[in-house]
Protein backbone atom coordinates (compact mmCIF):
# COMPACT_ATOMS: atom_id res chain seq x y z
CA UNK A 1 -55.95 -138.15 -45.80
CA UNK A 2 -53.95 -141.62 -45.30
CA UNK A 3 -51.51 -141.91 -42.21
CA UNK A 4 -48.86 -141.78 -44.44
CA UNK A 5 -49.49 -138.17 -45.84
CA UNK A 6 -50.30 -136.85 -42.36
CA UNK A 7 -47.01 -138.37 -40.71
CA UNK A 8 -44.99 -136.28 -43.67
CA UNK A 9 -47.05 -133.30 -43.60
CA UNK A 10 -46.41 -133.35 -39.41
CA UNK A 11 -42.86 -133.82 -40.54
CA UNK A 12 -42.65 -130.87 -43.05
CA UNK A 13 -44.20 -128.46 -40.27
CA UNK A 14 -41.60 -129.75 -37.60
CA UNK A 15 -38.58 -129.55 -39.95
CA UNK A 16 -39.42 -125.95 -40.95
CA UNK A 17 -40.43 -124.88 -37.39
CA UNK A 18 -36.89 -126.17 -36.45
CA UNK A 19 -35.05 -124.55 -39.16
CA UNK A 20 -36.78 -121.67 -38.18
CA UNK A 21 -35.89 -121.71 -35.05
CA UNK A 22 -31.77 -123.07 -35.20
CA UNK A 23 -31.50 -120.38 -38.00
CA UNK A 24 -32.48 -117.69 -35.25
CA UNK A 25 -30.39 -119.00 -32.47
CA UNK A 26 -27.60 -118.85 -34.51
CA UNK A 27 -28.15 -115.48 -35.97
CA UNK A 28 -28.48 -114.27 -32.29
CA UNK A 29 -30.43 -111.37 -30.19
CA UNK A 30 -29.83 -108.09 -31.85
CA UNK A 31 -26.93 -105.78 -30.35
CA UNK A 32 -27.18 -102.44 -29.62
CA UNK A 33 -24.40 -100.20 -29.14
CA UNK A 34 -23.82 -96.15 -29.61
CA UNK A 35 -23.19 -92.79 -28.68
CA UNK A 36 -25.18 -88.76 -27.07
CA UNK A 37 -25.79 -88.81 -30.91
CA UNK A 38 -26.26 -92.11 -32.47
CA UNK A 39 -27.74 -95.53 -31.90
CA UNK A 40 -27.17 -98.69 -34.23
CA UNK A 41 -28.93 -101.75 -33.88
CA UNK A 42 -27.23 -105.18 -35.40
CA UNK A 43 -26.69 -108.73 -35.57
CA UNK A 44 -23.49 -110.08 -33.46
CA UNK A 45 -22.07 -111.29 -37.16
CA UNK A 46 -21.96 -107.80 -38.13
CA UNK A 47 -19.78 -106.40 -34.79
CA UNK A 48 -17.33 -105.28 -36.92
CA UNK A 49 -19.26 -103.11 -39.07
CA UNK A 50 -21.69 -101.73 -36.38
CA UNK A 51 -18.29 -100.35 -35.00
CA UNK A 52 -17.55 -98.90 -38.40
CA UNK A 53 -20.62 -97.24 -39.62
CA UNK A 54 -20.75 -96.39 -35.50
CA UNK A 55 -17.68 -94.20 -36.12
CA UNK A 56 -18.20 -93.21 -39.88
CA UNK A 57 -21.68 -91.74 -38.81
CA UNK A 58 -20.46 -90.09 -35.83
CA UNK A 59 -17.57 -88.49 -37.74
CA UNK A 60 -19.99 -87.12 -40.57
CA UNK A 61 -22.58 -85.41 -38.12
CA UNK A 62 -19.74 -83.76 -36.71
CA UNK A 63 -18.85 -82.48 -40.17
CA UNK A 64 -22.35 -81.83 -41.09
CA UNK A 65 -23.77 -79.60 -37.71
CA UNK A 66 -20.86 -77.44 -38.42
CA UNK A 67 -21.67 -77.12 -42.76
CA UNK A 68 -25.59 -77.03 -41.65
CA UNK A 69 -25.48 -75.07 -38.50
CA UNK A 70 -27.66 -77.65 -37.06
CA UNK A 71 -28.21 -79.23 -33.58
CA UNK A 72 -29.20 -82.38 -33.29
CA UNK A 73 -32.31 -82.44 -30.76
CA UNK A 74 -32.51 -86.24 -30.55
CA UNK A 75 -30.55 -89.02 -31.79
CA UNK A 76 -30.50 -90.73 -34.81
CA UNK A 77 -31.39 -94.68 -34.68
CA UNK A 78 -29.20 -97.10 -37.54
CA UNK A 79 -30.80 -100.50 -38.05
CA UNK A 80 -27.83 -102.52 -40.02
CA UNK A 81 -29.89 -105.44 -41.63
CA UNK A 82 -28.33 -109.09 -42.40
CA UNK A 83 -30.75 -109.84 -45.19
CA UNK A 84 -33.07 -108.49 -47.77
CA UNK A 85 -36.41 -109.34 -46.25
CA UNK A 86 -35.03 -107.78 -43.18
CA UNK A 87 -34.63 -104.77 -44.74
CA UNK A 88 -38.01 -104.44 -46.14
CA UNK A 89 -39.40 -104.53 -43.28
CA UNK A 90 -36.92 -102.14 -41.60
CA UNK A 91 -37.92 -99.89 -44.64
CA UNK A 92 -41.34 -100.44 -44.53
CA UNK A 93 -41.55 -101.25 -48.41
CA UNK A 94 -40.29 -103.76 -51.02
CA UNK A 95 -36.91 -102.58 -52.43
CA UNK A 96 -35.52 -103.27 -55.11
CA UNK A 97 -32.31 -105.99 -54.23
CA UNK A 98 -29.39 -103.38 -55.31
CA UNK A 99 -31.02 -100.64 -52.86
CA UNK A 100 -28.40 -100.61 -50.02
CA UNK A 101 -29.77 -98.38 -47.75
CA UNK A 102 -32.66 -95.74 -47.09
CA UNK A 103 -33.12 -92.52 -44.86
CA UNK A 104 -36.44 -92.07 -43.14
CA UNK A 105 -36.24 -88.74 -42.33
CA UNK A 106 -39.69 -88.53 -40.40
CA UNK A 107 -38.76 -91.68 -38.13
CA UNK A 108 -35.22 -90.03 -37.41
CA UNK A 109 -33.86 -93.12 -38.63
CA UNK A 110 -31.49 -94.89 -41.22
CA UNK A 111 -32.10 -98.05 -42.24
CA UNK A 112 -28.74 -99.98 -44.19
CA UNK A 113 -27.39 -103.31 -45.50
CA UNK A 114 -24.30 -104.80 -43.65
CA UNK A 115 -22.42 -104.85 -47.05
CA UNK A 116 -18.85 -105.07 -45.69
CA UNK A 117 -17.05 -103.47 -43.45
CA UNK A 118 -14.93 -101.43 -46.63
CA UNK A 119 -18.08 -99.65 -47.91
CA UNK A 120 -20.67 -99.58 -44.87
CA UNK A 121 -19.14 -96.56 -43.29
CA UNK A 122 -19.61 -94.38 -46.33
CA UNK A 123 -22.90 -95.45 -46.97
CA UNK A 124 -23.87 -94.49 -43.19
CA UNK A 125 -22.63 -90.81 -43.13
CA UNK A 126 -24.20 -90.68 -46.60
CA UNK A 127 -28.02 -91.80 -45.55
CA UNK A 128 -27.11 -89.56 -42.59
CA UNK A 129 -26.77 -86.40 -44.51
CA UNK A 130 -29.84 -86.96 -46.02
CA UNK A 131 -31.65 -87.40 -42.20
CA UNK A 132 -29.65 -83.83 -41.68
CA UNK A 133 -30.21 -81.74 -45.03
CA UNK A 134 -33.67 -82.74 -45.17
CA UNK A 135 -33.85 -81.02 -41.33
CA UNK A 136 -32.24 -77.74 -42.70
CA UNK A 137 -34.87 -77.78 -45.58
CA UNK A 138 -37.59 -78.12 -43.12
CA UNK A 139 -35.94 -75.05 -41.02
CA UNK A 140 -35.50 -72.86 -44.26
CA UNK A 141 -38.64 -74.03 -46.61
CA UNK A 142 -35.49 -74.60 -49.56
CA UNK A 143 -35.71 -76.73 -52.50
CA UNK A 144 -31.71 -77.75 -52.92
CA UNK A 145 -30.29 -78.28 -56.59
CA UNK A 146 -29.78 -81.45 -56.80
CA UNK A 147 -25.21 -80.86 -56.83
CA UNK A 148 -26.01 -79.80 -53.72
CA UNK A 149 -27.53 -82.89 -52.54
CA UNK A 150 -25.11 -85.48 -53.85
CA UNK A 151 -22.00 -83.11 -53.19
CA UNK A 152 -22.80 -82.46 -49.41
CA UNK A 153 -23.68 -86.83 -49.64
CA UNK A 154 -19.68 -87.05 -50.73
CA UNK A 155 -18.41 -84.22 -48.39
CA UNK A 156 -19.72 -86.03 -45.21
CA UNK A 157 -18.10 -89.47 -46.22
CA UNK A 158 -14.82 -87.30 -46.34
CA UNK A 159 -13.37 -86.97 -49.44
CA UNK A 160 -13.16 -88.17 -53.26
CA UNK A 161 -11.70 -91.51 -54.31
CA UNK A 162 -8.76 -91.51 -56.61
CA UNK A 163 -10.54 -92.12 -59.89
CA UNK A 164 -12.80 -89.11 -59.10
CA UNK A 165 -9.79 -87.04 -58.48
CA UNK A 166 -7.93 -88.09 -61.42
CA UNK A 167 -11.50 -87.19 -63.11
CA UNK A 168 -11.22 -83.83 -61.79
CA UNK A 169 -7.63 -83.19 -63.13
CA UNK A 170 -8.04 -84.03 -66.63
CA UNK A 171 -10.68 -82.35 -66.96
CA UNK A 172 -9.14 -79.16 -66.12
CA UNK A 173 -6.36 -79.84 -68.00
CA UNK A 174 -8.75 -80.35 -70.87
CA UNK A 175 -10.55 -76.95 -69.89
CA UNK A 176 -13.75 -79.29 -69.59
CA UNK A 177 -14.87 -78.70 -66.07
CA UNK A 178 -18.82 -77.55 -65.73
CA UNK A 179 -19.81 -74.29 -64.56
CA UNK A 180 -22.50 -74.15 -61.92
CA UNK A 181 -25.56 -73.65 -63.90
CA UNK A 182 -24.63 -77.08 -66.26
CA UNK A 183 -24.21 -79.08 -63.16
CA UNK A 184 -28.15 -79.96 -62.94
CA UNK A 185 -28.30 -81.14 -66.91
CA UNK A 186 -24.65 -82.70 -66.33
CA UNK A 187 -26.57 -85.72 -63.82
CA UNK A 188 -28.45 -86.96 -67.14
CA UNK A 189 -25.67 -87.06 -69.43
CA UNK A 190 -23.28 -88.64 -70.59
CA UNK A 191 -21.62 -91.15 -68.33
CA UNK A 192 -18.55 -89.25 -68.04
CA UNK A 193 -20.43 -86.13 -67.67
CA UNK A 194 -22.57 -88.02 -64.87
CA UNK A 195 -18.94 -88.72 -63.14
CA UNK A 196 -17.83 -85.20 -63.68
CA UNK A 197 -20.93 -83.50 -62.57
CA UNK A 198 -20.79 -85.76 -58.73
CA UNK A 199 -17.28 -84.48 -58.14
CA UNK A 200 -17.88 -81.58 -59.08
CA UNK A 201 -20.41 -81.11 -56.62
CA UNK A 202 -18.15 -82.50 -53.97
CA UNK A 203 -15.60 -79.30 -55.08
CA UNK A 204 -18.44 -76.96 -54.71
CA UNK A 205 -19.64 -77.81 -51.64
CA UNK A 206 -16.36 -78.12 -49.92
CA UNK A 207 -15.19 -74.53 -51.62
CA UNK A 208 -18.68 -72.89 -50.10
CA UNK A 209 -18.30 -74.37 -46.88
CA UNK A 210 -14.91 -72.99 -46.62
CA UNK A 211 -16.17 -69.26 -47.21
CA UNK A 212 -16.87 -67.32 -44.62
CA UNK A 213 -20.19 -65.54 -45.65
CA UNK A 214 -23.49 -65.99 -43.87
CA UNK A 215 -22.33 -69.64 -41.85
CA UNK A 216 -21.31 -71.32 -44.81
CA UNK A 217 -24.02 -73.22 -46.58
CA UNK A 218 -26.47 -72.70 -43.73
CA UNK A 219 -26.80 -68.79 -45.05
CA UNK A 220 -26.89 -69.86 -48.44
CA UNK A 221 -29.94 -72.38 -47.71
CA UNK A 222 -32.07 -69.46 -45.95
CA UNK A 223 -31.56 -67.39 -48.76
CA UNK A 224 -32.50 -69.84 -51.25
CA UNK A 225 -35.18 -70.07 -49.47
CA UNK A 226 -35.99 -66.58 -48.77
CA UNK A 227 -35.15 -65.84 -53.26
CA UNK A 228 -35.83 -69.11 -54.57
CA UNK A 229 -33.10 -69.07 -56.89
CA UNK A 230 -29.74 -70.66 -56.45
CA UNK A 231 -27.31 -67.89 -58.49
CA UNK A 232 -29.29 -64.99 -56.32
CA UNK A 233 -28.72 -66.83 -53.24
CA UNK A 234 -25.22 -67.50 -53.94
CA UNK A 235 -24.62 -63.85 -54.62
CA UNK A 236 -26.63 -62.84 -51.42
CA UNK A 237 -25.07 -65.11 -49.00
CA UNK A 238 -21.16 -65.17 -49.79
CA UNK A 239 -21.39 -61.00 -51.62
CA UNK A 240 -19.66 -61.44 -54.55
CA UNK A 241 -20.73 -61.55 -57.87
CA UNK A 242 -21.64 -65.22 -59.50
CA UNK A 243 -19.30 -64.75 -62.17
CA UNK A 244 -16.18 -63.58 -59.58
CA UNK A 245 -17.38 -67.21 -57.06
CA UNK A 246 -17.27 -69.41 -59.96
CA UNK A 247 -13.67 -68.37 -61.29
CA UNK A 248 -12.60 -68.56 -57.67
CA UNK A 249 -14.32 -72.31 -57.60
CA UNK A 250 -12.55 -73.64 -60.66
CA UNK A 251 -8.93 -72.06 -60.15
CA UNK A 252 -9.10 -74.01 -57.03
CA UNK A 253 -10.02 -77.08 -58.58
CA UNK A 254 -7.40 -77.18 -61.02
CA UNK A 255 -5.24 -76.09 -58.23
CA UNK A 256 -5.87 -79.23 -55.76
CA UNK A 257 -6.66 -81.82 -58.78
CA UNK A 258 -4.59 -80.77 -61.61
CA UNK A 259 -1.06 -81.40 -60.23
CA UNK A 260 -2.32 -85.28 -59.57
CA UNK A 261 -2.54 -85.84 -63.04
CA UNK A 262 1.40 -85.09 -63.37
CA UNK A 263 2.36 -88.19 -61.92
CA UNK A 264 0.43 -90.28 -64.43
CA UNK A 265 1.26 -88.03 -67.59
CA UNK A 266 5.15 -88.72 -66.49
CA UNK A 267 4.37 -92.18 -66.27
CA UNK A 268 3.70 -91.90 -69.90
CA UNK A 269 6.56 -89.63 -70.84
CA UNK A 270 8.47 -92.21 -69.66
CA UNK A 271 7.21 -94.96 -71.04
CA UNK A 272 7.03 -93.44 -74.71
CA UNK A 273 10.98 -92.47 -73.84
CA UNK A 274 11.62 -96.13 -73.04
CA UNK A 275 9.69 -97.31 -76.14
CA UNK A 276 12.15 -94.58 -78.49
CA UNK A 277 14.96 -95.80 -76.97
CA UNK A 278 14.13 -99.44 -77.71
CA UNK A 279 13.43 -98.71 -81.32
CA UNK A 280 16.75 -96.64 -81.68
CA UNK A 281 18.39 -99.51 -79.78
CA UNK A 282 17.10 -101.92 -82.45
CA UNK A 283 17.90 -99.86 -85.50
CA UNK A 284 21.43 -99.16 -84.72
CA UNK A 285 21.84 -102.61 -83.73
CA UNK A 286 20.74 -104.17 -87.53
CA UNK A 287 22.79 -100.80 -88.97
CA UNK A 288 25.73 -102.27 -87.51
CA UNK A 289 24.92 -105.89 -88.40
CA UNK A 290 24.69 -104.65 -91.93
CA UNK A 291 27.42 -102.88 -92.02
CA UNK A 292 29.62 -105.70 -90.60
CA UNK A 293 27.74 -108.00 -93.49
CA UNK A 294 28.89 -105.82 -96.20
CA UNK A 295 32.23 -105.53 -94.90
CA UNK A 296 32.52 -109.22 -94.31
CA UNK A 297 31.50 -109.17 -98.13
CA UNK A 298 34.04 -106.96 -99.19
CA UNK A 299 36.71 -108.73 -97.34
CA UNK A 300 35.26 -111.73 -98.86
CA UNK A 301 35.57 -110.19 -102.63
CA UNK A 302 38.83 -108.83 -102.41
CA UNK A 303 39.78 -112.94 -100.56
CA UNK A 304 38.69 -114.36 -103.91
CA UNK A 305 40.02 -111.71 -106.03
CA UNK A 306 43.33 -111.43 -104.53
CA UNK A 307 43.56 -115.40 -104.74
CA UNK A 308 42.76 -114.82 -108.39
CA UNK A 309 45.62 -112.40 -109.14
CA UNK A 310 47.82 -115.16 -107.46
CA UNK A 311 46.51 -117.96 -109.81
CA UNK A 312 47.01 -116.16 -112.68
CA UNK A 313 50.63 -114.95 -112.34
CA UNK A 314 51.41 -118.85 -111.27
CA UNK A 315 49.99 -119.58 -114.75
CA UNK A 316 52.34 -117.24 -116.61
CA UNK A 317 55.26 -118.78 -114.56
CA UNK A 318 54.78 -121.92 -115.91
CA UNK A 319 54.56 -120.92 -119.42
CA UNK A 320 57.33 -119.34 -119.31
């Protein structure tokens, strides 16, 4: 090899080994920060939304140890990654690039994206719950439907966003709303179904944790996994029959979600009441225009005729 293609190869090796190394010093020494129940690991960039997903996740076990009747025995560890590769090999696999974040339930740790501080705290307490339900299955030896998965996922971020809501309110006015044993088919459906079948599942939750029965969804978990079968467990846990829960389950959705649609179906009211008005406004503005034309035109004919009658009795005048 010539001295010329060493001296650039030399170079190439230095310039990357500096990159390397300027990239790091700007990027920092990882922060840790945290609480008795939670420990986050993150870049100094990402302050802001360690703090965040720091209070989101504390906020959601809180929720969650009451819904599970669970204890948490150690805490759980958040690594909140800066880039992709990082997160592989937080993860310990290749993911695919729109995979935000992943629970490891067997490390006792969640592994997430920094991917703003507007979403990252709902994407914490959700990879939490799955670090939590996942504990409860252990305890219990359940296999959870899958609502009850992705509903107690929304219930520990909080609540349902708007769109979801107004979801949930049309389609009780439209009498469309699933009953329980649609909701697993309803997740490969249609998109709207798909939609329909996550909020519901938020409802469901939320409406079984408020029951008093055998602690909430914690009693309903041991019997499912005592019976195996989610409409048994349901009736065994909360003592009422499935048929008497559900009716109780969608009267209060349409309760909560159906007077938010009112606002909207006004909005329309109104809006169709402005549009008659215009077009009444318009049409008895050219009836009058026409009716002043034709009267123009009759003042105009009897002009002409009347100067007519004059001309013709100054004719006979002069004959005369």
């Amino acid at each position: 090899m010539t001295d010329t293609k060493w001296t650039a190869l030399i170079g190439i090796v230095l310039f990357t080994v500096y990159a390397a190394s300027n990239s790091s010093a700007q990027q920092g020494t990882r922060l840790v920060q945290g609480n008795d129940e939670l420990r986050i690991a993150y870049w100094p960039a990402d302050q802001q939304q360690a703090e965040i997903a720091l209070q989101a996740g504390t906020q959601a076990i809180a929720r969650l140890k009451y819904t599970l009747d669970l204890e948490l025995e150690q805490r759980i560890h958040i690594d909140l990654c800066h880039t992709n590769k990082e997160f592989d090999e937080q993860t310990g696999q290749r993911n695919d690039p729109w995979v935000q974040g992943r629970a490891l339930p067997r490390q006792n740790r969640v592994v997430v994206k920094a991917i703003g501080p507007v979403r990252i705290g709902k994407l914490v307490a959700h990879e939490i719950l799955h670090i939590l339900l996942q504990r409860k299955l252990d305890e219990t030896g359940a296999v959870a439907p899958r609502w009850l998965h992705e509903g107690l996922a929304k219930y520990a971020t909080g609540d349902l966003p708007m769109e979801e809501r107004e979801l949930l309110g049309q389609a009780a006015a439209d009498g469309k709303l699933l009953h329980i044993n649609e909701l697993e088919a309803a997740f490969t459906g249609s998109p709207q179904q798909v939609s329909l079948a996550y909020a519901q599942s938020y409802t469901l939750v939320d409406y079984l944790s408020s029951l008093e029965g055998k602690a909430g969804l914690s009693g309903f978990l041991e019997e499912l996994g005592n019976v195996g079968e989610v409409e048994r467990a349901l009736v065994r846990t909360y003592q009422m029959p499935i048929g008497q829960l559900e009716e109780q389950w969608l009267r209060q959705i349409a309760r909560v979600y159906l007077p938010q649609r009112s606002p909207h179906i006004l909005d329309n009211w109104v809006w169709i009441a402005i549009v008659v008005l215009f077009v009444a406004a318009v049409i008895t503005r050219l009836a009058r225009a026409r009716a002043i034309r034709r009267r123009m035109q009759e003042e105009e004919r009897l002009r002409q005729l009347l100067k007519s009658d004059v001309a013709d009795t100054n004719y006979s005048e002069e004959e005369s």
